[in-house]
Protein backbone atom coordinates (compact mmCIF):
# COMPACT_ATOMS: atom_id res chain seq x y z
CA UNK A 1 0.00 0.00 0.00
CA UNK A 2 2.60 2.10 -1.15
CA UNK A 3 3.61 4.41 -3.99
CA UNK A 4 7.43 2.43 -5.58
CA UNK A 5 9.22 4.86 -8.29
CA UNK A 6 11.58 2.64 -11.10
CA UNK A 7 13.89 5.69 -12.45
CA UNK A 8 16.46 4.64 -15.17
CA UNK A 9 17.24 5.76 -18.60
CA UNK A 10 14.86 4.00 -21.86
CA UNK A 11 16.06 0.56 -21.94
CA UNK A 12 17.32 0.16 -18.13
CA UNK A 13 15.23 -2.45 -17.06
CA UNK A 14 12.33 -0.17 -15.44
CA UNK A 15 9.48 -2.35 -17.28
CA UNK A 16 11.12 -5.46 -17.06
CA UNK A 17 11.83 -5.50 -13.66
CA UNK A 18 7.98 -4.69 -12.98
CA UNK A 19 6.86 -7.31 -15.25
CA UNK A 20 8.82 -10.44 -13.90
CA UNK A 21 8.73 -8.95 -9.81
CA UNK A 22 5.39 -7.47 -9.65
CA UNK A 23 3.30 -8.24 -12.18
CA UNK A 24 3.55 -12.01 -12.80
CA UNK A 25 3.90 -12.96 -8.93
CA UNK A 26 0.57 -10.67 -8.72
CA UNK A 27 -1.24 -12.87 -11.25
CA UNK A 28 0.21 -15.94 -9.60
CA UNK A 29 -1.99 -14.79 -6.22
CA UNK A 30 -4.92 -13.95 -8.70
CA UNK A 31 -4.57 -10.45 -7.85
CA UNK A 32 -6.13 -7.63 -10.49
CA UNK A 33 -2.98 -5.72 -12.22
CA UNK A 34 -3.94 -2.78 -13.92
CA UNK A 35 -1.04 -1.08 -16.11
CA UNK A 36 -0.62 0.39 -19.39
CA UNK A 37 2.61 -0.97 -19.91
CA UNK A 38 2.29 -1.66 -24.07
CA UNK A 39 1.19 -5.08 -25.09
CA UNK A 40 1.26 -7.54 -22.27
CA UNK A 41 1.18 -10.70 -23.41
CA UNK A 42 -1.73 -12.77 -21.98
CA UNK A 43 -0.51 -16.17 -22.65
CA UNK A 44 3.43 -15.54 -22.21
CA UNK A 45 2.19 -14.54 -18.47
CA UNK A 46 -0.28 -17.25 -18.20
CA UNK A 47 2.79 -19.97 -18.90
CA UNK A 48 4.93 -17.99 -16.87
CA UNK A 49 2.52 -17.99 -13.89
CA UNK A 50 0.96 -21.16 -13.87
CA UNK A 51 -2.79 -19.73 -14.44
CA UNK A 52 -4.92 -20.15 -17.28
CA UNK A 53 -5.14 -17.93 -20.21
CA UNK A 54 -9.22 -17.11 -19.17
CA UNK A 55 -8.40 -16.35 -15.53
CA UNK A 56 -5.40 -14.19 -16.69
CA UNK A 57 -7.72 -12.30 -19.13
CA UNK A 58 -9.70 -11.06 -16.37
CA UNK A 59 -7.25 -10.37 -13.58
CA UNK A 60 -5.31 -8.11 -16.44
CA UNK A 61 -6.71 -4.41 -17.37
CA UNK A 62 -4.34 -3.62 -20.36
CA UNK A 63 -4.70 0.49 -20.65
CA UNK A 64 -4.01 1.69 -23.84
CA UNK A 65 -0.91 4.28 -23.54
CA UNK A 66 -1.47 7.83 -24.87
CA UNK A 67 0.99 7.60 -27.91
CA UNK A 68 3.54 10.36 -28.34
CA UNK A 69 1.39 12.13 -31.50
CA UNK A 70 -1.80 12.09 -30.12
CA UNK A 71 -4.15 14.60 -28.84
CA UNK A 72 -4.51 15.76 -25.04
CA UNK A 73 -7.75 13.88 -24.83
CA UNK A 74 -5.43 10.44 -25.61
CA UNK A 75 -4.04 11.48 -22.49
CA UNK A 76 -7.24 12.06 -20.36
CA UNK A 77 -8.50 9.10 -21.74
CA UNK A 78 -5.89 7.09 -20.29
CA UNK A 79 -5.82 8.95 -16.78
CA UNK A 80 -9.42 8.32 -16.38
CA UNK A 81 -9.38 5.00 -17.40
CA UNK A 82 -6.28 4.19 -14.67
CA UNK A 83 -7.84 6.63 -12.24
CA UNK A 84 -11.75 5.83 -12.37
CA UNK A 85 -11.89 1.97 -13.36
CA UNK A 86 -9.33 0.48 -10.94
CA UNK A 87 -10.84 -2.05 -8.64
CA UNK A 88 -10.08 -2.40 -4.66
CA UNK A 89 -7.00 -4.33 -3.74
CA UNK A 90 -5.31 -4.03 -7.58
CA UNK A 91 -1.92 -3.67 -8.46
CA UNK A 92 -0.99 -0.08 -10.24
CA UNK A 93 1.96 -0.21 -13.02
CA UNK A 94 2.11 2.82 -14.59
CA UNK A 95 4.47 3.47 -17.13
CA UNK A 96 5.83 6.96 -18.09
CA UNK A 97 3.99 9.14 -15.66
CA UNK A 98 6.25 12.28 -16.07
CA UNK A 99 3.67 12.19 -19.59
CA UNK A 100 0.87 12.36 -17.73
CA UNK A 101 1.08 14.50 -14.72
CA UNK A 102 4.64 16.57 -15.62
CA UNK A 103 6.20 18.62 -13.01
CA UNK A 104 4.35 21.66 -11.45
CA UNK A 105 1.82 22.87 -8.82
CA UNK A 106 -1.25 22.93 -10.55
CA UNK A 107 -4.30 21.87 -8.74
CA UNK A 108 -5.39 18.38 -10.11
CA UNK A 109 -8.83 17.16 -10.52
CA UNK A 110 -10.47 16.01 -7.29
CA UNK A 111 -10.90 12.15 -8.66
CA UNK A 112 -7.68 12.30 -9.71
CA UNK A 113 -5.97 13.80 -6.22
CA UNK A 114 -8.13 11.58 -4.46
CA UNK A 115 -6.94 8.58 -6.05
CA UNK A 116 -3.16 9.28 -5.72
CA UNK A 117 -3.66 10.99 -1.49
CA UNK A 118 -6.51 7.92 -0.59
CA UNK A 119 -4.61 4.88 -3.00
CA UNK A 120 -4.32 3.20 0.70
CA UNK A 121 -8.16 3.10 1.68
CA UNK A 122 -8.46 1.02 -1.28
CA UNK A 123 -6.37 -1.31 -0.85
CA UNK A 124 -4.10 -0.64 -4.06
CA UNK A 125 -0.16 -1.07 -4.53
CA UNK A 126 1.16 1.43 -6.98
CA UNK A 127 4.52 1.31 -9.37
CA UNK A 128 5.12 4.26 -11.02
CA UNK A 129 7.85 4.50 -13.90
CA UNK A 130 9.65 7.25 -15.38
CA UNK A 131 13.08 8.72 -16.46
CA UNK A 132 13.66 10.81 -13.54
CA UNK A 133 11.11 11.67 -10.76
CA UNK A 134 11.77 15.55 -10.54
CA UNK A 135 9.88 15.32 -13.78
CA UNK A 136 6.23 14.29 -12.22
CA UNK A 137 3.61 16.51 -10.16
CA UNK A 138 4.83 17.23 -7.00
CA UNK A 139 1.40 15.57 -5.15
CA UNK A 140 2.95 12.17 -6.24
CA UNK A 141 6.39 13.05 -5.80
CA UNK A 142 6.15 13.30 -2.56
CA UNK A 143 3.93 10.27 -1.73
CA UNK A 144 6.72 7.87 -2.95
CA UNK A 145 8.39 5.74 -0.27
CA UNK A 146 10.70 4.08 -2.82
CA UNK A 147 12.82 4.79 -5.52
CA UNK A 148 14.78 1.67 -7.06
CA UNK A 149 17.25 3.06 -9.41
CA UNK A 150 18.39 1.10 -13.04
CA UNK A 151 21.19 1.12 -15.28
CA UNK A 152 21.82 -0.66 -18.00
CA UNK A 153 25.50 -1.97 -17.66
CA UNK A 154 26.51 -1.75 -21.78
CA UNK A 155 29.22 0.46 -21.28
CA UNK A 156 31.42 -2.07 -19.37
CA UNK A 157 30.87 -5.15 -22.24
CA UNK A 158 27.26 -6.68 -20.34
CA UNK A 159 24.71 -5.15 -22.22
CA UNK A 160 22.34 -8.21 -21.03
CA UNK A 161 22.81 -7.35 -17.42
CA UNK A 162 21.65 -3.79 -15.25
CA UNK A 163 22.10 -2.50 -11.89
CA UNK A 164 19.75 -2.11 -9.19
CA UNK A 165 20.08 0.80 -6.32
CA UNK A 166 16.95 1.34 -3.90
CA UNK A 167 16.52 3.79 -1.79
CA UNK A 168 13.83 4.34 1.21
CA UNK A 169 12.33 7.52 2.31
CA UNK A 170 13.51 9.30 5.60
CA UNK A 171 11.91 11.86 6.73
CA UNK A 172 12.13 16.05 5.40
CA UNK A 173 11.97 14.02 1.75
CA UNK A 174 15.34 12.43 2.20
CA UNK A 175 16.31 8.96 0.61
CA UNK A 176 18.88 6.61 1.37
CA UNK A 177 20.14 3.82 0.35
CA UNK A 178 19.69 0.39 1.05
CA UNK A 179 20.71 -2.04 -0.94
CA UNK A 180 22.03 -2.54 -4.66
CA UNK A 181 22.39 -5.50 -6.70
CA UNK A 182 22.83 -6.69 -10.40
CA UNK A 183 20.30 -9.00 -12.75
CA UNK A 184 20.54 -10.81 -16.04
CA UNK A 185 17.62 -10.18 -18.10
CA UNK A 186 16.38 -13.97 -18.56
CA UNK A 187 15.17 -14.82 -22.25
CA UNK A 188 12.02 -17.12 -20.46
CA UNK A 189 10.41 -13.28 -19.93
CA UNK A 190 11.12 -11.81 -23.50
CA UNK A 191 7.44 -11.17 -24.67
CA UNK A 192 5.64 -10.99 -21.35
CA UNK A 193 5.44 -7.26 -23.32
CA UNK A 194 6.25 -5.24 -26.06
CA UNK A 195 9.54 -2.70 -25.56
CA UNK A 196 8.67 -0.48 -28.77
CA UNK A 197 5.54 1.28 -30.00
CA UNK A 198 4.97 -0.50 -33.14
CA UNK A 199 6.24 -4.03 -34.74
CA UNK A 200 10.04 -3.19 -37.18
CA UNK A 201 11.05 -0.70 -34.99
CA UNK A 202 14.83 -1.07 -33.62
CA UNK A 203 15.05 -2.65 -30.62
CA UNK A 204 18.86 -3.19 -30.12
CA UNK A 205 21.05 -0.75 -28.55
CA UNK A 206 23.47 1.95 -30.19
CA UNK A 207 26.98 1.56 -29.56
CA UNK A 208 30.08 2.60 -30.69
CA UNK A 209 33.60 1.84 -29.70
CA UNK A 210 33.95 4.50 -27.45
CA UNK A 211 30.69 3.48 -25.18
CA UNK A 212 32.52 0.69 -24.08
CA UNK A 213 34.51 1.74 -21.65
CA UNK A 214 36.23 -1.25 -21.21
CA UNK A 215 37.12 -1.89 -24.99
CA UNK A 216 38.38 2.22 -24.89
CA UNK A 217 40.21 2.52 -21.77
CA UNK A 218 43.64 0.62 -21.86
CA UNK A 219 44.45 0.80 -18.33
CA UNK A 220 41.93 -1.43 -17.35
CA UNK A 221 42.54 -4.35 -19.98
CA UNK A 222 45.88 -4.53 -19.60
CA UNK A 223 45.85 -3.42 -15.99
CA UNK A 224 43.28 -5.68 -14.42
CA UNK A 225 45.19 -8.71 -15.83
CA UNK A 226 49.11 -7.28 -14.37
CA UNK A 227 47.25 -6.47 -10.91
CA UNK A 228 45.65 -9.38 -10.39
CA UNK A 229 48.97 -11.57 -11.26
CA UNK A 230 51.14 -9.02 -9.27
CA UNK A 231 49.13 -9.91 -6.09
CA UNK A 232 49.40 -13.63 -6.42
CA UNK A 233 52.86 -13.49 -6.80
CA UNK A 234 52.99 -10.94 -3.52
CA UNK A 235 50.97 -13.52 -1.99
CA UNK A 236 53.67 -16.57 -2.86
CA UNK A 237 56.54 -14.53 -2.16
CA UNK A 238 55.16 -13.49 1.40
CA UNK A 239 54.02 -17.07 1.95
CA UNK A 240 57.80 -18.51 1.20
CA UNK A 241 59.02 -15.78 3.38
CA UNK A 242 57.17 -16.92 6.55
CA UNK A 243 57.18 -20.56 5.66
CA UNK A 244 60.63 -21.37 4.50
CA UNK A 245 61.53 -24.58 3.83
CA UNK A 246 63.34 -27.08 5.89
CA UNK A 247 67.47 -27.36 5.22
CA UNK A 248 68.38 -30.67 3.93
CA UNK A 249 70.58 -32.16 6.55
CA UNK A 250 74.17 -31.86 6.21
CA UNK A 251 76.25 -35.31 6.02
CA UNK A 252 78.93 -35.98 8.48
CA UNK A 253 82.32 -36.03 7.21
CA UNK A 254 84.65 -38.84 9.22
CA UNK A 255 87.72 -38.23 9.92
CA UNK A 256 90.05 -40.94 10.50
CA UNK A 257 92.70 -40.87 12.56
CA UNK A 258 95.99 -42.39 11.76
CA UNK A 259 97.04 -45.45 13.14
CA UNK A 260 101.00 -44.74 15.16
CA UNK A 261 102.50 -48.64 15.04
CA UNK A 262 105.60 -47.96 17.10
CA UNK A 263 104.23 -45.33 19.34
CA UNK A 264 107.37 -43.25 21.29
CA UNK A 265 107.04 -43.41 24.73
CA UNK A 266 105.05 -41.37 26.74
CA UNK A 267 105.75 -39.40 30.12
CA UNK A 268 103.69 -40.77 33.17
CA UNK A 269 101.16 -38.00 33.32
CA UNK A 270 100.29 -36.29 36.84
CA UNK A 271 97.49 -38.24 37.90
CA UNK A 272 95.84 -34.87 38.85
CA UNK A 273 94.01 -32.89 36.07
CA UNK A 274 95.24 -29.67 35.36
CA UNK A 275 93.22 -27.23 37.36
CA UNK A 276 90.58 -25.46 35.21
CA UNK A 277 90.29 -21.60 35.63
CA UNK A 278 87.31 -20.36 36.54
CA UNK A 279 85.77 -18.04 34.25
CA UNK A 280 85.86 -14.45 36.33
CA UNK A 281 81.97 -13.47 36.33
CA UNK A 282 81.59 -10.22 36.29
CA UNK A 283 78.48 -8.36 38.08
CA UNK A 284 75.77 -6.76 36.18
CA UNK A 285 76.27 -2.84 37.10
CA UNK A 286 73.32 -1.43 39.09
CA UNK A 287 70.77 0.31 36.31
CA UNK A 288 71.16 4.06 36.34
CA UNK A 289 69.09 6.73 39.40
CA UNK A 290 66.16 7.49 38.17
CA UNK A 291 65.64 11.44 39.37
CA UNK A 292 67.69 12.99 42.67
CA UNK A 293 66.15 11.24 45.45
CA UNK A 294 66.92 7.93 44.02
CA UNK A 295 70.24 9.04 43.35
CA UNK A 296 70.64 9.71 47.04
CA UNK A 297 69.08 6.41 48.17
CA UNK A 298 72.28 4.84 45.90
CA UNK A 299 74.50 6.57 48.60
CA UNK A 300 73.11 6.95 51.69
CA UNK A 301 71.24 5.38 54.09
CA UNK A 302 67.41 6.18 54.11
CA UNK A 303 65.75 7.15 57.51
CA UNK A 304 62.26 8.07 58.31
CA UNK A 305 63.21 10.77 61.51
CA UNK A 306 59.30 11.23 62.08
CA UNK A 307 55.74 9.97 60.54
CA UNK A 308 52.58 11.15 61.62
CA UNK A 309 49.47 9.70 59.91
CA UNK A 310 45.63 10.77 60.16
CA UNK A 311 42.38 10.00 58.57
CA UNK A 312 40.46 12.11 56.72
CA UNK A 313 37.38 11.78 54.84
CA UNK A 314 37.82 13.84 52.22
CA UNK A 315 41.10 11.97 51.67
CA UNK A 316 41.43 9.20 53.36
CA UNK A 317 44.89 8.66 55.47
CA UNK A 318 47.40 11.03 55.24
CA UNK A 319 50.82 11.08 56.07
CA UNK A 320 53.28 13.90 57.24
CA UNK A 321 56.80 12.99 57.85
CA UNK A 322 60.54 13.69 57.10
CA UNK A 323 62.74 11.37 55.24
CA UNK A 324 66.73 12.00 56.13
CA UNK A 325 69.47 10.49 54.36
CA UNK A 326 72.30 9.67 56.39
CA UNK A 327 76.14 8.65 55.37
CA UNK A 328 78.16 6.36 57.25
CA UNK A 329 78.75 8.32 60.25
CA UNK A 330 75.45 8.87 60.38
CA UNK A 331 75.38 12.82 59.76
CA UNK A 332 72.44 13.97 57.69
CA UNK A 333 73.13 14.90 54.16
CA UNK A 334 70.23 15.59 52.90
CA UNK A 335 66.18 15.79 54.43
CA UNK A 336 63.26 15.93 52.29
CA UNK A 337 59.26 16.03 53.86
CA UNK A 338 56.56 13.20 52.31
CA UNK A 339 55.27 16.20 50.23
CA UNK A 340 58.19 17.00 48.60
CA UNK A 341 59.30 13.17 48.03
CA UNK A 342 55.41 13.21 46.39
CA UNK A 343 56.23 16.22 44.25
CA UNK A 344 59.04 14.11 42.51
CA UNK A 345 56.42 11.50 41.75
CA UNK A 346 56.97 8.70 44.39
CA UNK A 347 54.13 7.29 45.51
CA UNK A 348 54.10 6.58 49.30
CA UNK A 349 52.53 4.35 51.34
CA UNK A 350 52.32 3.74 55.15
CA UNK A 351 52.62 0.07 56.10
CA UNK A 352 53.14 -1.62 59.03
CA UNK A 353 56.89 -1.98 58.58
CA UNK A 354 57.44 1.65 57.57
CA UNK A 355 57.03 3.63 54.36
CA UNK A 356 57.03 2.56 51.44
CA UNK A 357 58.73 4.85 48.34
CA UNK A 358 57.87 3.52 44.88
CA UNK A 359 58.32 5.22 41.53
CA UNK A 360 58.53 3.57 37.97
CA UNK A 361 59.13 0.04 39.40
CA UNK A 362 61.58 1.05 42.43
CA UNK A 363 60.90 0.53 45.79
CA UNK A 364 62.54 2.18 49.01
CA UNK A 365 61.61 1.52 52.46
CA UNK A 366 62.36 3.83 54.91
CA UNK A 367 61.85 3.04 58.90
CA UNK A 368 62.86 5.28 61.89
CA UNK A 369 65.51 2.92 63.16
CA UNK A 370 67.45 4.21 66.23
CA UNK A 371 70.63 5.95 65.78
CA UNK A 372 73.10 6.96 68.69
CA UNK A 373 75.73 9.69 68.44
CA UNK A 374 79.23 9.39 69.46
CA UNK A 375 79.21 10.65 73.46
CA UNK A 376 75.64 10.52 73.63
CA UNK A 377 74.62 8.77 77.36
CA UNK A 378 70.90 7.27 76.59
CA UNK A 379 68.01 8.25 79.15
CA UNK A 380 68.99 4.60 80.82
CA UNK A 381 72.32 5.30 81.86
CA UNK A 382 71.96 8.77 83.04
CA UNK A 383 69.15 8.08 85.52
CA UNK A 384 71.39 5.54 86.89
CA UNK A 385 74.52 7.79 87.34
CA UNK A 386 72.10 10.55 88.74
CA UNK A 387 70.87 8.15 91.15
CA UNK A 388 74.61 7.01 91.98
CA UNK A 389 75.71 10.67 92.48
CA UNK A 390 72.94 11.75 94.95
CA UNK A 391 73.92 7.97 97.14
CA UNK A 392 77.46 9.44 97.68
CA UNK A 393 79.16 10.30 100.76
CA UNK A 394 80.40 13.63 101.26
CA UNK A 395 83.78 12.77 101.04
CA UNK A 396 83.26 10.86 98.45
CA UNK A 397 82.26 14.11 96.36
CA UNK A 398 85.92 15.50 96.18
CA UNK A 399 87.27 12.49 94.94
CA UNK A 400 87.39 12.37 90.82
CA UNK A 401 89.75 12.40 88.17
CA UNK A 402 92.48 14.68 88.36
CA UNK A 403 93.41 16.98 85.99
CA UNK A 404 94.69 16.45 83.09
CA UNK A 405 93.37 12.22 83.49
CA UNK A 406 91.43 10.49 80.59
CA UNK A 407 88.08 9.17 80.89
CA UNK A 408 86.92 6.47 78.05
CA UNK A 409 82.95 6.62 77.50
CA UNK A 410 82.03 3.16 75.54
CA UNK A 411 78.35 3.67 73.83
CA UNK A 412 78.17 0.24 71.78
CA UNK A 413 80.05 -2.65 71.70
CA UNK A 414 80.03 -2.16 67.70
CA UNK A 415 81.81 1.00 67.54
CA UNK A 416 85.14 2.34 68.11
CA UNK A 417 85.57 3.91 71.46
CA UNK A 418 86.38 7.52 71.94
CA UNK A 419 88.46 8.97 74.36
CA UNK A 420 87.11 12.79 75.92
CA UNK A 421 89.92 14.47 77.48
């Protein structure tokens, strides 16, 4: 229940292609066709459907076309007749309608609008035909939901084939398409109906050398041929490049060794084999610091001096702290806070064994673990020599190293003692 435009040049396939897909499989489901598509054959389309010649008579309403020198009444004739005596539920083929209603906004009759605005109420399925659509009335114009597209495919060498494009409707009148194909125009459908006006007229059609594009262009029959062989041999030469053949296996040559019959006498070896040296194995050298911090981490020693962390709920936990770097007698060389390790794009993370530094796959740990300067008395000691000062006797008090005496303080067993004078 829908208006279908064929568009295409004379000759493109526009009649056929409504003939063998719409008009036969109509007849086939006893269907009324009405069309004035020029002498359809009765009894072609009765073989070709299966139906008798009778039943085919009366399903088909064969309108007379206006012909080209005729009179406008031919024409009304032939609108009334497609407009006024279609039946309910028929099919609608009509051929040529740019001759009919041509392009413009004049103001049709009313049985005439009617039947093209109201063609669903009744039940009828309408193919129009023409040469290009901007050439019919605007009221049908835009009414049609399809356009299907033809070309006849002579100028590439296959005049007995066309192509197909169809396009659907969107909506503000725009089409797009949807599919596209190619068909063979069969010789079991050559006169379902007549092609020409009048028996002797030429039916073939006109060609010369240079409508064949493929017989005129040069790059495309020699160039077809070349491409086609260049990319088989691209795809052998790639395929023995990543499949090469196996190496046939190499004989082995024997050597024979000569055969000494009075051998000299030999030394009595040392029954001890000559020591082998051991290769020297060299280590792999550390990989390279990263930015300044890790270069300091590569020579020092890595301290946390203080780490204070708190939750937050914006945040979550945060940590404040100060990392010191220490050499080996343990004076600071360098201190940096969490914020500023952070702002050189470590990443760090409070665990329960310290804080953990990581950037681009490296990892530092750094824990506050205790460090005691040289003549340094811990808390320990000097509560008990407080303790042992204030027990005393007074006579006791004067008694102490004389002047100019040494006194060694020891702090830990694992470092050298220093002597305060």
């Amino acid at each position: 229940m829908a208006i279908e435009f064929h568009e295409g040049l004379p000759g493109a396939g526009k009649s056929y292609e409504a003939v063998v897909f719409h008009i036969i499989p109509a007849i086939k489901e006893r269907r009324t066709v009405v069309s004035n598509i020029r002498g359809l054959n009765v009894e072609k389309i009765a073989e070709l459907s299966g139906q008798s010649v009778a039943l085919v008579e009366l399903l088909i309403i064969n309108v007379d076309p206006a012909e080209q020198d005729g009179d406008t009444s031919e024409i009304q004739r032939c609108i009334n007749e497609m407009c006024d005596q279609t039946p309910d539920n028929a099919l609608i083929v009509w051929d040529e309608i740019q001759d009919y209603f041509p392009s413009g906004n004049y103001k049709m009759p009313h049985n005439q609008q009617k039947f093209w605005t109201e063609h669903r109420h009744r039940g009828l399925d309408i193919i129009v035909m023409g040469q290009d659509r901007g050439d019919c009335h605007k009221l049908i114009r835009n009414r049609i939901r399809t356009v299907i597209y033809f070309l006849k495919l002579e100028a590439i060498g296959r005049p007995t084939k066309y192509k197909w494009e169809i396009y659907q409707k969107q909506q503000f009148g725009r089409f797009v398409k949807t599919g596209s194909g190619t068909r063979e125009y069969e010789k079991q459908f050559f006169g379902t109906y007549m092609s020409v006006r009048r028996e002797g007229v030429q039916k073939g059609v006109y060609q010369t050398a240079r409508t064949n594009m493929l017989a005129n262009s040069t790059s495309l029959v020699f160039g077809v041929p070349l491409a086609f062989a260049a990319a088989i041999y691209a795809v052998y030469h790639l395929y023995g490049f990543f499949h090469a053949a196996p190496s046939a296996p190499t004989s082995a040559v024997k050597v024979e060794r000569p055969v000494i019959t009075n051998p000299p006498p030999q030394l009595a070896a040392s029954a001890q084999p000559a020591p082998v040296q051991a290769q020297a194995t060299t280590n792999p050298e550390p990989p390279p610091p990263i930015d300044y911090f890790d270069n300091l981490v590569s020579q020092y020693q890595v301290r946390a001096a203080g780490i204070i962390t708190s939750e937050t709920k914006r945040s979550g936990k945060d940590i404040i702290g100060k990392i010191e770097l220490l050499d080996e007698t343990y004076h600071v060389k360098e201190a940096l806070t969490v914020a500023e390790i952070r702002a050189l794009g470590w990443t760090v993370t409070a665990t329960g064994y310290g804080l953990l530094l990581e950037k681009q796959q490296v990892a530092h740990v750094a824990r506050a673990w205790p460090i005691d300067v040289y003549g340094r008395v811990d808390q320990h000691t000097q509560t008990a020599l407080g303790t042992a000062g204030s027990a005393a006797p007074a006579g006791a008090q004067g008694t102490g190293p004389s002047a100019g005496s040494s006194v060694t303080v020891i702090e830990d067993s694992s470092r050298t003692a220093r002597t305060l004078l």
